[in-house]
C-alpha atoms as a PDB file:
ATOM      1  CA  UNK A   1     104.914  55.274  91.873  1.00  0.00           C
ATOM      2  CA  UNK A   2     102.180  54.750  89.497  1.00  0.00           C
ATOM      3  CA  UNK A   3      98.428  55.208  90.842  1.00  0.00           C
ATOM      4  CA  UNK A   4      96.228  57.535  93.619  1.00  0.00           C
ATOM      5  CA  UNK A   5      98.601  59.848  96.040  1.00  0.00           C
ATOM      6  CA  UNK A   6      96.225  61.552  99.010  1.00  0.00           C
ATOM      7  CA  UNK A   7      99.113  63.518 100.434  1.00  0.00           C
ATOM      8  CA  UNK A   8      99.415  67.625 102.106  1.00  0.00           C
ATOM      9  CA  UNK A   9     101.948  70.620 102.016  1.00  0.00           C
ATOM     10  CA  UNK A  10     102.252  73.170 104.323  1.00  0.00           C
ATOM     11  CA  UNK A  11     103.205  76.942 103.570  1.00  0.00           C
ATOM     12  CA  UNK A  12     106.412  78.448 105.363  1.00  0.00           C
ATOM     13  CA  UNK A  13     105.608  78.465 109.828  1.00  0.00           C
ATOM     14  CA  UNK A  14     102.726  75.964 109.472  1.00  0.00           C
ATOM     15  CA  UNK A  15     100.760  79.002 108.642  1.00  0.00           C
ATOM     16  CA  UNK A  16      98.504  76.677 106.503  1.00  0.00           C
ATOM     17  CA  UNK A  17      98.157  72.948 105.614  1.00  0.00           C
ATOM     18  CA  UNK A  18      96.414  72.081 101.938  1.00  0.00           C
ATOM     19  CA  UNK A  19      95.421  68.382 101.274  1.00  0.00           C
ATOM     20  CA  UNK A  20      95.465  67.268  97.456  1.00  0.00           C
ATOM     21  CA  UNK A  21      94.969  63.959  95.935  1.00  0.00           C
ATOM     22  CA  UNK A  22      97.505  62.844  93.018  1.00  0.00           C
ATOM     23  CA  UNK A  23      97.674  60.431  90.321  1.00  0.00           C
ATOM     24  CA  UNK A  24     100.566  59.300  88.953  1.00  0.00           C
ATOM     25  CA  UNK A  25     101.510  57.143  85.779  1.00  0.00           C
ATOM     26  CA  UNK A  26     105.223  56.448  86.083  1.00  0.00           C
ATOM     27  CA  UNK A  27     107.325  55.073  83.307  1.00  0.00           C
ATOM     28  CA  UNK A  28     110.451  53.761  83.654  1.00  0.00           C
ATOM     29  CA  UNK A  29     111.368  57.041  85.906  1.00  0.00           C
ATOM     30  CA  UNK A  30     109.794  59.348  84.391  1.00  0.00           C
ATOM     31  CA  UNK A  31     106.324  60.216  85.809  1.00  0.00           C
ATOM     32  CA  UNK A  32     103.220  62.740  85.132  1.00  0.00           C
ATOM     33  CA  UNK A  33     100.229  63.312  86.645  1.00  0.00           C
ATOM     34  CA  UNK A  34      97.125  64.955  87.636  1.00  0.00           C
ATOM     35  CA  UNK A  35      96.830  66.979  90.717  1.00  0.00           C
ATOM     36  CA  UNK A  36      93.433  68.278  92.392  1.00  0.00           C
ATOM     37  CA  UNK A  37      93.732  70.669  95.485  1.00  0.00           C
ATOM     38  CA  UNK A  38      91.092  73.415  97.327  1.00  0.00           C
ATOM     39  CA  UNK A  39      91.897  77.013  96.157  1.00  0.00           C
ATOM     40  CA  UNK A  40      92.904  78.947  99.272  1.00  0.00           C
ATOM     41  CA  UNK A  41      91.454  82.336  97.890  1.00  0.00           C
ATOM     42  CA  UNK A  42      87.797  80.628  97.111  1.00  0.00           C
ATOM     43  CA  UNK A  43      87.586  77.954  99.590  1.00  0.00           C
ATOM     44  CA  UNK A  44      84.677  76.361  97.986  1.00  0.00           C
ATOM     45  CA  UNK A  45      86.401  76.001  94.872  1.00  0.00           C
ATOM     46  CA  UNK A  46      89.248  73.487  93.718  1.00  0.00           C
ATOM     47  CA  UNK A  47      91.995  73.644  91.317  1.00  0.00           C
ATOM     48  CA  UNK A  48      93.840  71.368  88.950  1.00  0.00           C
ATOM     49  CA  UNK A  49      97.315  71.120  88.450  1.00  0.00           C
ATOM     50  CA  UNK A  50      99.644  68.822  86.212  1.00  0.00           C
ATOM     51  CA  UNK A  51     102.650  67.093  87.315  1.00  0.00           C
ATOM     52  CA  UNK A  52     106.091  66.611  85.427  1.00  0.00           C
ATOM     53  CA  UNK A  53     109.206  64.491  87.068  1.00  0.00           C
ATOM     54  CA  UNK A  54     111.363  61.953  87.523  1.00  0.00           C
ATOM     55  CA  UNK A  55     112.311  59.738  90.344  1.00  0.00           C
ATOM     56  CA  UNK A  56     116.399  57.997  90.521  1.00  0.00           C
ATOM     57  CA  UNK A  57     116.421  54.982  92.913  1.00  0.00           C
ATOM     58  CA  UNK A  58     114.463  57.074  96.134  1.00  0.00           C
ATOM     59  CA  UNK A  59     114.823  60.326  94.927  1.00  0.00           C
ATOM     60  CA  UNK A  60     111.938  62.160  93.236  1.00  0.00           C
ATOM     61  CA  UNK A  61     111.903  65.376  91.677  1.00  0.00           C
ATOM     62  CA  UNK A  62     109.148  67.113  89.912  1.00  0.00           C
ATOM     63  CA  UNK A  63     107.099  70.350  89.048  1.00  0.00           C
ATOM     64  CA  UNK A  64     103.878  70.880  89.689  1.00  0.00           C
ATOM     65  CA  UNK A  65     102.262  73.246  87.180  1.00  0.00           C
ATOM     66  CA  UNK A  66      98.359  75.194  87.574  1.00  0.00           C
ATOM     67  CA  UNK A  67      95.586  74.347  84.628  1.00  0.00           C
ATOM     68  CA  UNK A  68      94.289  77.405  83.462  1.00  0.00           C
ATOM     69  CA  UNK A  69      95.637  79.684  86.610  1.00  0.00           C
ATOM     70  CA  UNK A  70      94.070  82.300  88.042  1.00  0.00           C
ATOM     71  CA  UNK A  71      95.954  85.352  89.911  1.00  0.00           C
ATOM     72  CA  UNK A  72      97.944  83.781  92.610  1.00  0.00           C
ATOM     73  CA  UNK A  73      98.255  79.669  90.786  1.00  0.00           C
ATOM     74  CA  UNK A  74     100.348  81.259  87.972  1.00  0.00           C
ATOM     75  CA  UNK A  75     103.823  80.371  88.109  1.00  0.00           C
ATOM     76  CA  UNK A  76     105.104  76.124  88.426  1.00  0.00           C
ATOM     77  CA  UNK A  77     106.197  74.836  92.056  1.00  0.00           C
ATOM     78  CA  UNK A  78     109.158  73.041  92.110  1.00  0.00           C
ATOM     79  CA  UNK A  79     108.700  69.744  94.802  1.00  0.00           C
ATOM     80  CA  UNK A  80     111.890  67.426  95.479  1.00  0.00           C
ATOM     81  CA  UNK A  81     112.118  64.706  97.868  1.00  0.00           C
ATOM     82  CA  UNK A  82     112.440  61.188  99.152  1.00  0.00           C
ATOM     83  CA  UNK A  83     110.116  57.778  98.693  1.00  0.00           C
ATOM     84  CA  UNK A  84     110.390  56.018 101.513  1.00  0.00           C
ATOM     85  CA  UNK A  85     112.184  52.184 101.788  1.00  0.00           C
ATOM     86  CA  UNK A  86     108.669  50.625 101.494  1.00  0.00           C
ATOM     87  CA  UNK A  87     107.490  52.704  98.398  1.00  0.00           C
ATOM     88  CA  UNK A  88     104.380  54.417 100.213  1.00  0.00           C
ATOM     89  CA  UNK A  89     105.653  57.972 101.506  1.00  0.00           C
ATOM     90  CA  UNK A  90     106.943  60.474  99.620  1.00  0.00           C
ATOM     91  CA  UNK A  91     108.055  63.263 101.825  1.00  0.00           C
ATOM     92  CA  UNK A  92     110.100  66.095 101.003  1.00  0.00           C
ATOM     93  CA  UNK A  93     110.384  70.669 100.297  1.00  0.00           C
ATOM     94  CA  UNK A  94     108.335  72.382  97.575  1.00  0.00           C
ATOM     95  CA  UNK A  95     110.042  75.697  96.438  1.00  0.00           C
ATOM     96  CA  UNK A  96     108.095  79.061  94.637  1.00  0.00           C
ATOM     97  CA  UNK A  97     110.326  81.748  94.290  1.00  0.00           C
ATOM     98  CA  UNK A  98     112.011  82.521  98.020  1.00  0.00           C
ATOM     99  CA  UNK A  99     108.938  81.032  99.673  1.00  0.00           C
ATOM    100  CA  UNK A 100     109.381  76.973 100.351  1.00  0.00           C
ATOM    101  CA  UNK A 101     107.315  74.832 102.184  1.00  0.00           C
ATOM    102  CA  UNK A 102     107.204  70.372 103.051  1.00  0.00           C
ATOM    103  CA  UNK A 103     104.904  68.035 101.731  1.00  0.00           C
ATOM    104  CA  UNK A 104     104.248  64.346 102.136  1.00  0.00           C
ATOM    105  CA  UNK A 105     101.895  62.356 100.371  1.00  0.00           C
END
């Protein structure tokens, strides 16, 4: 999974679709990375965000955490899912408290 992710999640009823760019250094299963996505309180703005996971044969699991969060970013987002056969789509839920959402990148 190693390199640049573009990929998008989408908050509970489509209500809103955020695009964010990824990049990934995977080890042996284990991967980290580097997220960058536009704030949705300060459109103008963009955030950063780490990444922490693993991935088992197709399945990937991680949690995306905020850099230096304001009020809203504070608390991690747990994202689990699927790579596809090819190794180019990673599609799956995010989770944050009762509120859940997909992505795909």
């Amino acid at each position: 999974m190693s390199g640049d992710w573009d990929g998008s999640f989408s908050y509970p009823g489509g209500l809103a679709i955020t695009p964010f760019r990824v990049r990934i250094s995977d080890k042996g299963g284990r991967f980290s990375g580097s997220v960058i996505e536009p704030d949705l309180f300060q459109p103008k703005r963009t955030i950063g965000a780490e990444i922490s996971g693993h991935r088992d044969g197709r399945s990937v699991d991680f949690t995306k955490t905020y850099i230096d969060p304001v009020e809203g970013y504070e608390n991690p987002v747990d994202y689990v899912g699927q790579l596809s056969g090819d190794g180019m789509v990673v599609s799956g839920v995010w989770s944050l408290f009762d509120m859940n959402g997909t992505f795909e990148m």
